[in-house]
N, C-alpha and C. Protein backbone atom coordinates (compact mmCIF):
# COMPACT_ATOMS: atom_id res chain seq x y z
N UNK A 1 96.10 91.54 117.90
CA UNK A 1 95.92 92.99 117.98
C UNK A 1 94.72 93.40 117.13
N UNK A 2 94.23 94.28 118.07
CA UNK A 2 92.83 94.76 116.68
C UNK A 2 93.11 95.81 116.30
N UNK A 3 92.28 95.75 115.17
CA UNK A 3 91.99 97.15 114.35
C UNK A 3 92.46 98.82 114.86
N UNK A 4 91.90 98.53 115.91
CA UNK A 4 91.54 99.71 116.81
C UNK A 4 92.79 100.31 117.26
N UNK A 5 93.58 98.96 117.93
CA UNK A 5 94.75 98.81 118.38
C UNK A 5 95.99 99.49 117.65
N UNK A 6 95.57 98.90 116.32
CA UNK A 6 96.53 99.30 115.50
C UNK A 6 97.23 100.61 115.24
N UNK A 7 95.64 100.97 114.34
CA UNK A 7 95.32 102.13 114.27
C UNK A 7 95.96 103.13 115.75
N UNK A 8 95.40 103.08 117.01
CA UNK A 8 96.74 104.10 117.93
C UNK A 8 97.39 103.88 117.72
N UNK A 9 98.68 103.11 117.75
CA UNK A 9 99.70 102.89 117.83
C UNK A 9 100.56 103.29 116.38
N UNK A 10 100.10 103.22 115.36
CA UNK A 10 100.50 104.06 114.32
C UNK A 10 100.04 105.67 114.44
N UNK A 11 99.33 105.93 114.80
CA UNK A 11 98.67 106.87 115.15
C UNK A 11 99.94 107.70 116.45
N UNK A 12 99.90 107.22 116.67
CA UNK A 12 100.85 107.95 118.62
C UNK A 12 102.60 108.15 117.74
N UNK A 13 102.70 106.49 116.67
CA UNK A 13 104.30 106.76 116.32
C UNK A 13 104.34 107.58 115.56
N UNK A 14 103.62 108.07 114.33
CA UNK A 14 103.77 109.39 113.67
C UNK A 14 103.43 110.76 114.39
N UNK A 15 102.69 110.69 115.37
CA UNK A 15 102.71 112.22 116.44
C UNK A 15 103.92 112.01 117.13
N UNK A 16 104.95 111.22 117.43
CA UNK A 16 105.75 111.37 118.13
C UNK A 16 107.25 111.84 117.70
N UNK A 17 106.50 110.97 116.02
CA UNK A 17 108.17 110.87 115.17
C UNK A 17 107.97 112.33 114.64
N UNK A 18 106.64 113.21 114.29
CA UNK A 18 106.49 114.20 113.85
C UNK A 18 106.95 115.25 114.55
N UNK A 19 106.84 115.27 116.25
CA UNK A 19 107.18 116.12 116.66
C UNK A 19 108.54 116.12 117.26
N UNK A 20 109.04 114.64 117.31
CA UNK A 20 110.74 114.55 117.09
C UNK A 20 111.45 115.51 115.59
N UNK A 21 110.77 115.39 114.77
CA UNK A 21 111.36 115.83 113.36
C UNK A 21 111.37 117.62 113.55
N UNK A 22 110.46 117.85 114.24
CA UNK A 22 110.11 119.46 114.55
C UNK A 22 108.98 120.22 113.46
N UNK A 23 107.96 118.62 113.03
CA UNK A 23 107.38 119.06 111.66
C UNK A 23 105.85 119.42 112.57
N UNK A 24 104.99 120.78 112.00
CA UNK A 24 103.65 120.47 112.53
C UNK A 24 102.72 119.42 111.42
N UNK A 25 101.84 119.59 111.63
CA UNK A 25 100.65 118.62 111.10
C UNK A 25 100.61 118.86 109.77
N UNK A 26 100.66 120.45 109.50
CA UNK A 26 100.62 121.10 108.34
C UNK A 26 101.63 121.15 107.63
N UNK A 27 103.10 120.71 107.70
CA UNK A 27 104.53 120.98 107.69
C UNK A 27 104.25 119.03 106.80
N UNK A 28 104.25 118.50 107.42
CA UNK A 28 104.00 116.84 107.64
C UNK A 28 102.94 116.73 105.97
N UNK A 29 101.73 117.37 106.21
CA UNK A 29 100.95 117.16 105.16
C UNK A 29 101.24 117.66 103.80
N UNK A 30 102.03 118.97 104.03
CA UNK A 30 102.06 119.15 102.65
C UNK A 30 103.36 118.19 101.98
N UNK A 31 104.27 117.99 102.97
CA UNK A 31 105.40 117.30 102.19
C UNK A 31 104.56 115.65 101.73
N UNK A 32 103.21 115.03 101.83
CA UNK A 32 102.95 113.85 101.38
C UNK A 32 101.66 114.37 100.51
N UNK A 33 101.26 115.33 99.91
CA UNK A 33 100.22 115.90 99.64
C UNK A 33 99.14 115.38 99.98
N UNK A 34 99.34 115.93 101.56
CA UNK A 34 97.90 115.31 101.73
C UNK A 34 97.05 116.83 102.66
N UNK A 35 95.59 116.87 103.02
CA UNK A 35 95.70 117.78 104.13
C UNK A 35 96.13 117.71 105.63
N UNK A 36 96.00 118.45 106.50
CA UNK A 36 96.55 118.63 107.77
C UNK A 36 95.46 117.49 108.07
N UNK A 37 94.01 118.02 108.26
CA UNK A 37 92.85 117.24 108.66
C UNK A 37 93.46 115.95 108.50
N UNK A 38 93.49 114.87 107.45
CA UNK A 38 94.29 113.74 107.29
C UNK A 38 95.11 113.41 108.28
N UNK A 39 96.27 114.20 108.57
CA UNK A 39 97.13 113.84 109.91
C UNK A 39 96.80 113.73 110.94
N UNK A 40 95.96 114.96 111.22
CA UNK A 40 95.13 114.53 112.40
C UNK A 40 94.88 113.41 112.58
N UNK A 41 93.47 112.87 111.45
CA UNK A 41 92.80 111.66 111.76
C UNK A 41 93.79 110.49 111.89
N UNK A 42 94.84 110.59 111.54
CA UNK A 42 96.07 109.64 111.75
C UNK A 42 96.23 109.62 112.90
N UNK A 43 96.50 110.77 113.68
CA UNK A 43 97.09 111.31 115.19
C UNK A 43 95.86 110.52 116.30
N UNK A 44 94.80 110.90 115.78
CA UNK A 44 93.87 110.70 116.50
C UNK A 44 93.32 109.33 116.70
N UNK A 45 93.83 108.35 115.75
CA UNK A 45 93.78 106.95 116.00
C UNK A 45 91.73 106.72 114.63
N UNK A 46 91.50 108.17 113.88
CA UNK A 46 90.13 108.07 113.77
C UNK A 46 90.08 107.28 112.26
N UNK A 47 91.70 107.35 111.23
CA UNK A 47 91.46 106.56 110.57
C UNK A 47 93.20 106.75 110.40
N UNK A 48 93.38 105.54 109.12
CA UNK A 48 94.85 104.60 109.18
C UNK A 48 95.52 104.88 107.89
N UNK A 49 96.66 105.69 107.64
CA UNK A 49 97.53 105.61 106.08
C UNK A 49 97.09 104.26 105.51
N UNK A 50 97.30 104.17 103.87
CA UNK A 50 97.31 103.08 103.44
C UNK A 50 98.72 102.99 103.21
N UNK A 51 99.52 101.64 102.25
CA UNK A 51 100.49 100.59 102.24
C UNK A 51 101.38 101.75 101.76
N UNK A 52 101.48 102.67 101.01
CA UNK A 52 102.15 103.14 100.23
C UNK A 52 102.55 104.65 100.72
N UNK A 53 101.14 105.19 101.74
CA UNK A 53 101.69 106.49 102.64
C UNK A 53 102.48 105.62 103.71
N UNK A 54 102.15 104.63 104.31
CA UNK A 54 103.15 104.01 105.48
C UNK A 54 104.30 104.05 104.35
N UNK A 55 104.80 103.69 103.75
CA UNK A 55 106.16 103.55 102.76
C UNK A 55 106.60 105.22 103.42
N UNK A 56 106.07 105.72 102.59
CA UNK A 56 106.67 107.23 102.75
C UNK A 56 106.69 108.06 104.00
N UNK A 57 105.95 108.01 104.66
CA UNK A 57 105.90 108.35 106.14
C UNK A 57 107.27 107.78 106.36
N UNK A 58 107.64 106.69 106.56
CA UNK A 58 108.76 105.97 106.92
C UNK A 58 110.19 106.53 106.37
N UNK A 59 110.09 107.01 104.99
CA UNK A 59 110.83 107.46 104.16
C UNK A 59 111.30 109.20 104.92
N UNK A 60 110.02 109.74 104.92
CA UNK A 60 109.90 110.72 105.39
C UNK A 60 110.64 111.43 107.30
N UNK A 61 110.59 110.25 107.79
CA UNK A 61 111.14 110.23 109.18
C UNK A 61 112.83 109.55 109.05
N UNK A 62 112.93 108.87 107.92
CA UNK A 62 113.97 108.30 108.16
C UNK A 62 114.34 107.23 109.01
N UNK A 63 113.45 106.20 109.22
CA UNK A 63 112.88 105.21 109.27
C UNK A 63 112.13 104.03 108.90
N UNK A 64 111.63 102.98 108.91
CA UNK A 64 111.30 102.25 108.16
C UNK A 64 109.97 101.69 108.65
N UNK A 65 109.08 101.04 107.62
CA UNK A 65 107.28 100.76 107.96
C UNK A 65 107.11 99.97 109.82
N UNK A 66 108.35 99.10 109.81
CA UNK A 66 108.03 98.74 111.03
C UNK A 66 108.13 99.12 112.54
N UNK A 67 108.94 100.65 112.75
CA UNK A 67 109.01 101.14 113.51
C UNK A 67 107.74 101.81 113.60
N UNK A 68 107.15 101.85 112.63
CA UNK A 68 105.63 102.80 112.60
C UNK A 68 104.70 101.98 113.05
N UNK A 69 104.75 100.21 113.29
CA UNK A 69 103.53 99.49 113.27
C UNK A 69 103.86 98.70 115.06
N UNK A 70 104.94 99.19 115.47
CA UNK A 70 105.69 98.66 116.50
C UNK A 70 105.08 99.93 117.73
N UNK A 71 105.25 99.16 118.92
CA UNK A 71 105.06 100.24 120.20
C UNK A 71 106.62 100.74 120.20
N UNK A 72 106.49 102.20 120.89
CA UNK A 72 107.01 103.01 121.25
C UNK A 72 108.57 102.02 122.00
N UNK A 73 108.18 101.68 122.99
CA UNK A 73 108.97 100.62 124.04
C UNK A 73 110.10 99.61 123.48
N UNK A 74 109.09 99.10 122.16
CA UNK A 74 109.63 97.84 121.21
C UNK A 74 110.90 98.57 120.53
N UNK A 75 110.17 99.91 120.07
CA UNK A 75 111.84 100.68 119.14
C UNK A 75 112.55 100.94 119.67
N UNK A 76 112.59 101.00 121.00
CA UNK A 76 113.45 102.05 121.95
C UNK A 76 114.94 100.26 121.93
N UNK A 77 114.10 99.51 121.85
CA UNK A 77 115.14 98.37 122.07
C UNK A 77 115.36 97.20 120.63
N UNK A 78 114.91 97.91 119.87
CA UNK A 78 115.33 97.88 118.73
C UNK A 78 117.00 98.48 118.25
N UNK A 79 117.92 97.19 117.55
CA UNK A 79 119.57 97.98 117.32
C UNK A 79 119.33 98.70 117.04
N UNK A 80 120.10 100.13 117.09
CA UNK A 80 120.55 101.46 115.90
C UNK A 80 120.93 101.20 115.34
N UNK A 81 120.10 102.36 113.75
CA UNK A 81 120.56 102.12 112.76
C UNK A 81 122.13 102.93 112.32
N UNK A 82 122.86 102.14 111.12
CA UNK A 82 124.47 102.74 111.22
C UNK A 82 124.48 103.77 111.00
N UNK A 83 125.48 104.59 111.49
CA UNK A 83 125.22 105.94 111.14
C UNK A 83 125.63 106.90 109.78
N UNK A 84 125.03 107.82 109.50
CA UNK A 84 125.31 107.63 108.04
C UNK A 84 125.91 108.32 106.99
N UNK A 85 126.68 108.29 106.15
CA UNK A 85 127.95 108.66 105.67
C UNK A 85 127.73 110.33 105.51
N UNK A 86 129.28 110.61 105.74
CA UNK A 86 129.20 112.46 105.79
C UNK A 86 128.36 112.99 104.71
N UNK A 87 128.72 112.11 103.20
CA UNK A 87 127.61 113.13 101.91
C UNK A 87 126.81 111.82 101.86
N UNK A 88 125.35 112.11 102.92
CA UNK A 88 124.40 111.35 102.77
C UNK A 88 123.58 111.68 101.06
N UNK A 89 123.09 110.75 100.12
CA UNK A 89 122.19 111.16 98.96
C UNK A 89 120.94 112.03 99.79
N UNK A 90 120.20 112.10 98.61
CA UNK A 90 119.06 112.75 99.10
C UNK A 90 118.55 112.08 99.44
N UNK A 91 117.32 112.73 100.06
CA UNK A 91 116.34 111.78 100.91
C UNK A 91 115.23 110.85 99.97
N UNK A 92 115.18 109.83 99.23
CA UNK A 92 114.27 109.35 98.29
C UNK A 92 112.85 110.52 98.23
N UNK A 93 112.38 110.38 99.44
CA UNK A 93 111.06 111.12 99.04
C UNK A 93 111.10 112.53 98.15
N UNK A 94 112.40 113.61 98.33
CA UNK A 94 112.74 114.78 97.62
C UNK A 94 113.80 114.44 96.83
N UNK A 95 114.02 113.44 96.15
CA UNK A 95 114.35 112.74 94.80
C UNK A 95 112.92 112.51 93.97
N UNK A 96 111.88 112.00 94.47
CA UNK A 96 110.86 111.31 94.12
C UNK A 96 109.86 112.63 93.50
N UNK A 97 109.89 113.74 94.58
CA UNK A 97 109.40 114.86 94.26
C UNK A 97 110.21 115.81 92.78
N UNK A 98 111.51 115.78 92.93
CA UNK A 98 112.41 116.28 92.07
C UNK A 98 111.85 115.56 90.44
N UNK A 99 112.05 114.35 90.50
CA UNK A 99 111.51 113.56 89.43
C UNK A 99 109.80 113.65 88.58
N UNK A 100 109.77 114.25 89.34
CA UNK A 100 107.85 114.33 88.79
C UNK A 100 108.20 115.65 88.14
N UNK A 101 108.81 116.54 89.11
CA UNK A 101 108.89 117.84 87.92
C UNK A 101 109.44 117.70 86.91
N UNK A 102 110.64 116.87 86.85
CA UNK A 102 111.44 116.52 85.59
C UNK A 102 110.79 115.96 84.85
N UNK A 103 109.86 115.02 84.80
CA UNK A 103 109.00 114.21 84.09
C UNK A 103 107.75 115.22 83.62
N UNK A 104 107.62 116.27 84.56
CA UNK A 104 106.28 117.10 84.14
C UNK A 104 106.87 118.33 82.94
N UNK A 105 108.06 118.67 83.37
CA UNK A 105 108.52 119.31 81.89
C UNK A 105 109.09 119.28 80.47
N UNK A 106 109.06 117.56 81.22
CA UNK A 106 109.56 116.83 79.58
C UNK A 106 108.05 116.69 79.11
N UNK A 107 107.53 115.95 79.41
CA UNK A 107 105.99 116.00 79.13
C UNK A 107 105.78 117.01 78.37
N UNK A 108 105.50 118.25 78.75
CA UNK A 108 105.34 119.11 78.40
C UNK A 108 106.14 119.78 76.79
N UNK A 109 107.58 120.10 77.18
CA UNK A 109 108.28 119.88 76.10
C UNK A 109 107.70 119.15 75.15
N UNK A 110 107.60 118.17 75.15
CA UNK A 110 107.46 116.56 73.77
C UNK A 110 105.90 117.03 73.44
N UNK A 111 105.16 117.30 74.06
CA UNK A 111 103.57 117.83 73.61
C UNK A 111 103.89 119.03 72.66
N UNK A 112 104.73 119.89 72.82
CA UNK A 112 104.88 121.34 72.15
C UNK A 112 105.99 121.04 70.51
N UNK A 113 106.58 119.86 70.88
CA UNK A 113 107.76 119.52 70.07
C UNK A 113 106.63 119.05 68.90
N UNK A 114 105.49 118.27 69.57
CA UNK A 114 105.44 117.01 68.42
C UNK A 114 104.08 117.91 67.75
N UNK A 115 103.56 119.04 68.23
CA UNK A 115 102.91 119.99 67.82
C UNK A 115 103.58 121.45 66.74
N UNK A 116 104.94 121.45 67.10
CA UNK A 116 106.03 122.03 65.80
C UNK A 116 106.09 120.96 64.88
N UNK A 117 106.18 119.91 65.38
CA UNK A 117 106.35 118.41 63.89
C UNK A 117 105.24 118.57 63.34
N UNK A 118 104.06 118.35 63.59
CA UNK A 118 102.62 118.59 63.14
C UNK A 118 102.61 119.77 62.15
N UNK A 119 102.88 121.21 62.50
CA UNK A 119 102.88 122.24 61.97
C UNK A 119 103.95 122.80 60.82
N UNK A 120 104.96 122.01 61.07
CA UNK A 120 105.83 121.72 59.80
C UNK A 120 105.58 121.01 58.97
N UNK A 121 104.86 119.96 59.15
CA UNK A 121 104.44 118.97 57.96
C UNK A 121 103.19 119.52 56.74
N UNK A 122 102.23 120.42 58.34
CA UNK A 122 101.64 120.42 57.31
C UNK A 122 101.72 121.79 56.53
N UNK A 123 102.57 122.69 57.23
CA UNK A 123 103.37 123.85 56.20
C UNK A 123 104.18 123.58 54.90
N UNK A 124 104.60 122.13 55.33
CA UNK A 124 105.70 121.92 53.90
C UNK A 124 104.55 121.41 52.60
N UNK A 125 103.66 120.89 52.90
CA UNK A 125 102.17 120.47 52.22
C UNK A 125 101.44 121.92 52.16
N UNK A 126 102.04 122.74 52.40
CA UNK A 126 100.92 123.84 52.10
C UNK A 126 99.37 123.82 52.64
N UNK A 127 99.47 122.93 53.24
CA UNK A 127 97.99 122.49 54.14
C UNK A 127 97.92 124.20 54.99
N UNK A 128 96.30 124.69 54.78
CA UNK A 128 96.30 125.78 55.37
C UNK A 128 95.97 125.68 56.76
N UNK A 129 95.85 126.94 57.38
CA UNK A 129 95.49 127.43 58.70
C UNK A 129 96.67 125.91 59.69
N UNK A 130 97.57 125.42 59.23
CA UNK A 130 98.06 124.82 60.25
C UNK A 130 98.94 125.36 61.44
N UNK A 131 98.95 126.81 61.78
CA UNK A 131 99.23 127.36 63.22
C UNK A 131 98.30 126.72 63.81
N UNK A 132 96.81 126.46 63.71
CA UNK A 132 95.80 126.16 64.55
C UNK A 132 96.59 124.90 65.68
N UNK A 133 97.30 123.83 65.09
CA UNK A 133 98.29 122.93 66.00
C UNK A 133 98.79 123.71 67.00
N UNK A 134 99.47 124.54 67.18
CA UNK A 134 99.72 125.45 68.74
C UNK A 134 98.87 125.36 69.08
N UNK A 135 97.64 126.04 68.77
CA UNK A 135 96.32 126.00 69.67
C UNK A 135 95.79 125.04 70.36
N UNK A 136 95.62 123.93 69.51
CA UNK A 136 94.97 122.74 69.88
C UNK A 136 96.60 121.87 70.84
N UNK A 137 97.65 122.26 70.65
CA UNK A 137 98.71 121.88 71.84
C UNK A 137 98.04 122.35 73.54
N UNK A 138 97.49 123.61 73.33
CA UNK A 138 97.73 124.32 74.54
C UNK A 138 96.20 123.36 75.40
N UNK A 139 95.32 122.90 75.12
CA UNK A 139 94.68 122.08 76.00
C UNK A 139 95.12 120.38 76.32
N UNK A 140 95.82 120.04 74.95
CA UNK A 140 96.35 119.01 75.37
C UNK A 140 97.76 118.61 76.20
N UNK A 141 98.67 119.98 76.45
CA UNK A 141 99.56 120.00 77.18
C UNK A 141 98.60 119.97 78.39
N UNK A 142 97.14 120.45 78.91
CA UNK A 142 97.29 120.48 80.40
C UNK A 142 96.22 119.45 80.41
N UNK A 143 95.90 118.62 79.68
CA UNK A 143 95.26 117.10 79.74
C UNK A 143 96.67 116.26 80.44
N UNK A 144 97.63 116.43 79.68
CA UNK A 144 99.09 115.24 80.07
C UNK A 144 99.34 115.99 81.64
N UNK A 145 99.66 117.13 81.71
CA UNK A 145 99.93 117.46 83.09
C UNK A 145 98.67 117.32 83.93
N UNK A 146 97.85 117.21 84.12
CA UNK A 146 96.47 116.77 84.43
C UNK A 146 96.76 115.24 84.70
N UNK A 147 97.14 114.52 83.97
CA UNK A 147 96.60 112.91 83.79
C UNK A 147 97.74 112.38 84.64
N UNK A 148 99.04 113.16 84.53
CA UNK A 148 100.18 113.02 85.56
C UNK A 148 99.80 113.32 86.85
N UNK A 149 99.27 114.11 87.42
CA UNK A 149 99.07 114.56 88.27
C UNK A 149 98.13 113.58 89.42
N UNK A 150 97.23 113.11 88.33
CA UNK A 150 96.09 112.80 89.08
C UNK A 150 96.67 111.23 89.63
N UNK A 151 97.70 110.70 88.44
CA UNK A 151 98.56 109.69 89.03
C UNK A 151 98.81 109.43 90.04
N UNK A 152 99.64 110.91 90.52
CA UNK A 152 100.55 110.92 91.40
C UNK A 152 99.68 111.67 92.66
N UNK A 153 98.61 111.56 92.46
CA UNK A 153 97.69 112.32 93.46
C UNK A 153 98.18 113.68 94.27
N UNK A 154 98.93 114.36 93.27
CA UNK A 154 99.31 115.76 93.16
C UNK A 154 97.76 116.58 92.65
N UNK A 155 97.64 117.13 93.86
CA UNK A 155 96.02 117.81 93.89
C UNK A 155 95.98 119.56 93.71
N UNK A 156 97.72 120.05 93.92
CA UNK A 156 97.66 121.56 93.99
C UNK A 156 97.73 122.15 92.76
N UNK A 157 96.92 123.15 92.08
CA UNK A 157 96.88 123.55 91.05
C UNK A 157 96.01 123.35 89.87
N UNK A 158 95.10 121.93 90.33
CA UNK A 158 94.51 121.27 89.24
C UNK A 158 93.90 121.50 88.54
N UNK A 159 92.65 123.08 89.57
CA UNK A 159 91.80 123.32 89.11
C UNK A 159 92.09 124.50 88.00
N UNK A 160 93.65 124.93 88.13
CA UNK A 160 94.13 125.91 86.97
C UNK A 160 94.22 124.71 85.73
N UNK A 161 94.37 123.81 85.35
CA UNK A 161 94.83 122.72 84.68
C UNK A 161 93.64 122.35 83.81
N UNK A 162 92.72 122.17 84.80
CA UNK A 162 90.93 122.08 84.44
C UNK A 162 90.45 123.30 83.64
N UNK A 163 91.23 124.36 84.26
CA UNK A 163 90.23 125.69 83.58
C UNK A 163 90.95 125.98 82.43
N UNK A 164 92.26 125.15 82.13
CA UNK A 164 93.15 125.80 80.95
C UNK A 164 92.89 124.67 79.73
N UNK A 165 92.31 123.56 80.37
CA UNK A 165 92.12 122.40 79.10
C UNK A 165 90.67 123.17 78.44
N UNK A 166 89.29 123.93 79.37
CA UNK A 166 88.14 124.22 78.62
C UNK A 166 88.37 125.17 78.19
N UNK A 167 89.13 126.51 78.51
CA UNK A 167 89.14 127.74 78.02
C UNK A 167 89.89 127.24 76.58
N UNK A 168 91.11 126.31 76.37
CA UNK A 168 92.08 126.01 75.40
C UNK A 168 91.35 125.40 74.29
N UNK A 169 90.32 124.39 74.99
CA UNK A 169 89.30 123.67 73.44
C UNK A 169 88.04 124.43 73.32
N UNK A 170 87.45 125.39 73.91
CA UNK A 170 86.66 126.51 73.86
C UNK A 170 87.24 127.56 72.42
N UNK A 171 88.41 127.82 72.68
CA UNK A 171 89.14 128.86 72.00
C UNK A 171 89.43 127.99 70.44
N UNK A 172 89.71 126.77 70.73
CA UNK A 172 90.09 126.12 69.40
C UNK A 172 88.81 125.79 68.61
N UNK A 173 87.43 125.41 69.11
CA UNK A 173 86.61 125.37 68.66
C UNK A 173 86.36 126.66 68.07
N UNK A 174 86.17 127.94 68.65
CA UNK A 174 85.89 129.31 67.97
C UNK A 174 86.59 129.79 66.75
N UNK A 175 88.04 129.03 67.00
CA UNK A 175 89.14 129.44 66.14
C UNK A 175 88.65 128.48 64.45
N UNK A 176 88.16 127.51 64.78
CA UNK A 176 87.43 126.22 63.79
C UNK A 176 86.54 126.64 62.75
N UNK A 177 85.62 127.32 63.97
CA UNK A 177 84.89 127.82 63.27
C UNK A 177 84.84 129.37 62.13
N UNK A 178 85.64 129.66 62.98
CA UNK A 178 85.76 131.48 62.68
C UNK A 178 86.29 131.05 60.92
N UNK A 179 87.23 130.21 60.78
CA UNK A 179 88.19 130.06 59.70
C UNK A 179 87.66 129.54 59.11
N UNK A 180 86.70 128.22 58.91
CA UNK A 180 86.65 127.35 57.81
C UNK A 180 85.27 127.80 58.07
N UNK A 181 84.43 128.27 58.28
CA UNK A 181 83.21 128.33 57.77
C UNK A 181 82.21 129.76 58.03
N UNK A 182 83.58 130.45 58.17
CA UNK A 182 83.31 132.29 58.29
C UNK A 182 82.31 132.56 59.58
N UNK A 183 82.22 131.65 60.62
CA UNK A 183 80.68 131.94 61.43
C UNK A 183 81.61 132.35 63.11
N UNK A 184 80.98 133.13 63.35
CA UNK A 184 81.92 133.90 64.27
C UNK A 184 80.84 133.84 65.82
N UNK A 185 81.45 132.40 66.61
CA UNK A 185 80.68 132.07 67.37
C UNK A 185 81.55 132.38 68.74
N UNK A 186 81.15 133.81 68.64
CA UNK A 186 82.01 134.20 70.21
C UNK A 186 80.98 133.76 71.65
N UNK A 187 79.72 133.48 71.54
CA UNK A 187 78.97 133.14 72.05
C UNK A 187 79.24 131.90 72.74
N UNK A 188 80.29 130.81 72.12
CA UNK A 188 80.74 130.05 73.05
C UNK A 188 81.32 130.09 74.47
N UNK A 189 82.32 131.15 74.53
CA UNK A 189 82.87 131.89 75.48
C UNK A 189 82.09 131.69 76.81
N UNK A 190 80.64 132.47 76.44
CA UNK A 190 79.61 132.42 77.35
C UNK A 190 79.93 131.13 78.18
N UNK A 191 79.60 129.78 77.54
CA UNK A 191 79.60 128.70 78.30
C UNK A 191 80.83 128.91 78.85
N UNK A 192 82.11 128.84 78.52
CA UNK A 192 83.18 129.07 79.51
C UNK A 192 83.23 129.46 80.71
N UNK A 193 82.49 130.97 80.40
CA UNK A 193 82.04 131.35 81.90
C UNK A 193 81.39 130.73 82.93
N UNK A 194 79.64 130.58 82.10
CA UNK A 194 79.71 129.11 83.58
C UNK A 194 80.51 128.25 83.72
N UNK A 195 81.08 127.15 82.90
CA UNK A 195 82.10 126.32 83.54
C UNK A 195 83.18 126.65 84.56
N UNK A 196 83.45 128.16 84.09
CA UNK A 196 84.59 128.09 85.24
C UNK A 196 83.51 128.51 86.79
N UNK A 197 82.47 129.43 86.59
CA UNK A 197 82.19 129.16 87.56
C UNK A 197 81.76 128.44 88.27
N UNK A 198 81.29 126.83 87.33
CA UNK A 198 80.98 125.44 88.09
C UNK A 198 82.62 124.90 88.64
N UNK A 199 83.88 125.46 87.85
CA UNK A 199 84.83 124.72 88.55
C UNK A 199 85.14 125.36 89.81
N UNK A 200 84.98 126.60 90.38
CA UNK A 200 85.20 126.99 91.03
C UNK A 200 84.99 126.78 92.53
N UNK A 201 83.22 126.69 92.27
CA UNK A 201 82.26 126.14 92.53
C UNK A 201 82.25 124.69 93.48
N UNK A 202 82.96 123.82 92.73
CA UNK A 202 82.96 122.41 92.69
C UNK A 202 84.27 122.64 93.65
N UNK A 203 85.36 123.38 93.07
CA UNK A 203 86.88 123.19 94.34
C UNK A 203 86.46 123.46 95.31
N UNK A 204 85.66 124.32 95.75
CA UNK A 204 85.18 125.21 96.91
C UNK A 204 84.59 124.45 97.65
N UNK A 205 83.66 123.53 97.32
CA UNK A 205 83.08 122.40 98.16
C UNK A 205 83.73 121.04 98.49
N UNK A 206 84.76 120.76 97.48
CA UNK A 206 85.38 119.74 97.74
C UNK A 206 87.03 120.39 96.88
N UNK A 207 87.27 120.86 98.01
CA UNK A 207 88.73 120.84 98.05
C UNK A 207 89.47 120.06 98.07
N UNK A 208 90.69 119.58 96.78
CA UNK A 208 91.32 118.56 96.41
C UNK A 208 92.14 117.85 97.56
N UNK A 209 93.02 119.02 98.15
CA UNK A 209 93.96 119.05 99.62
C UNK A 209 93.04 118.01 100.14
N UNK A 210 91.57 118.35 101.01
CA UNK A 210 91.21 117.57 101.66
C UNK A 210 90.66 115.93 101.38
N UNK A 211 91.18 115.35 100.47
CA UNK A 211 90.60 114.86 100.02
C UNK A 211 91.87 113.56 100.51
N UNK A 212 91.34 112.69 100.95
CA UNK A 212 92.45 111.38 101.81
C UNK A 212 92.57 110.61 100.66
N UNK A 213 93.63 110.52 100.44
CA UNK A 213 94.12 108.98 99.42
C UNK A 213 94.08 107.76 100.10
């Protein structure tokens, strides 16, 4: 079988299993974060999931990788699978989804926790200006949700994530300065502004969504 070959035939079983499921293109893409465009090019035979979207696609239909790499004809005479108990679990893939948030607010939590530990220590030391630790939390909480994300090639939101890590060490730098060396450099800000309008900028041309894993 070639390439080519392949490629339809995975291509035809996810347009078929998709529109068995009652999902559109767009319905389909966001549940694997990917864009619609992507499905298409799936649909269309113009390019091929890799090892790990075939996993989930499969997951996703309730089915398994080889009904996806098989002709149409071949599954039809393929056994059925058993049928399956009245309190089925969840479906792995919205377990899998469930779990990232859980993991994204502990994250979060433990960044803010170990930034109260920080700020107690150095309150009980009388060490000054140590509120500044909240501050300097608030860009490194959206570095960890950032660095998770990009893991998990979770692309929605990022560019809020991006604009909250420069505005957050923008602000802590001003805050640095303002305190320990009386110089009141609101003028940084400025750069903020272009940056966000280079991030803006930058999503706008290359939108994360579209972007194929």
């Amino acid at each position: 079988m070639t390439n080519e070959e392949l490629k339809s035939r995975v291509g035809s079983n996810i347009a078929r299993l998709r529109r068995e499921a009652g999902l559109t293109q767009a319905d389909l893409a966001e549940k694997l974060n990917y864009s619609d465009k992507a499905v298409s090019k799936w649909e269309r035979a113009e390019s091929m999931p890799d090892l790990l979207t075939l996993v989930q696609l499969a997951e996703q239909f309730g089915t398994d990788v080889n009904q996806l790499l098989t002709s149409e004809d071949a599954s039809a005479n393929a056994p059925a699978p058993e049928e399956a108990p009245a309190e089925a679990e969840p479906a792995p893939q919205s377990r899998r989804i469930a779990d990232k948030g859980v993991i994204q607010k502990l994250s979060s939590v433990l960044v803010w926790f170990v930034a109260l530990f920080v700020y107690t220590m150095l309150d009980s030391f009388h060490v000054p200006y140590g509120w500044l630790t909240f501050f300097f939390a608030i860009p490194i909480n959206a570095i960890v949700l950032l660095s998770l994300r990009a893991a998990w090639h979770m692309h929605k939101w990022n560019n809020v994530l991006i604009s909250l890590i420069m505005w957050g060490s923008l602000l802590c730098i001003y805050l640095l300065f303002l305190i320990t060396v009386r110089v009141n450099m609101w003028r940084i800000f400025l750069l903020g502004l272009l940056g966000q309008i280079g991030i803006e900028v930058l999503f706008r041309m290359f939108p994360p969504e579209s972007e194929e894993k």
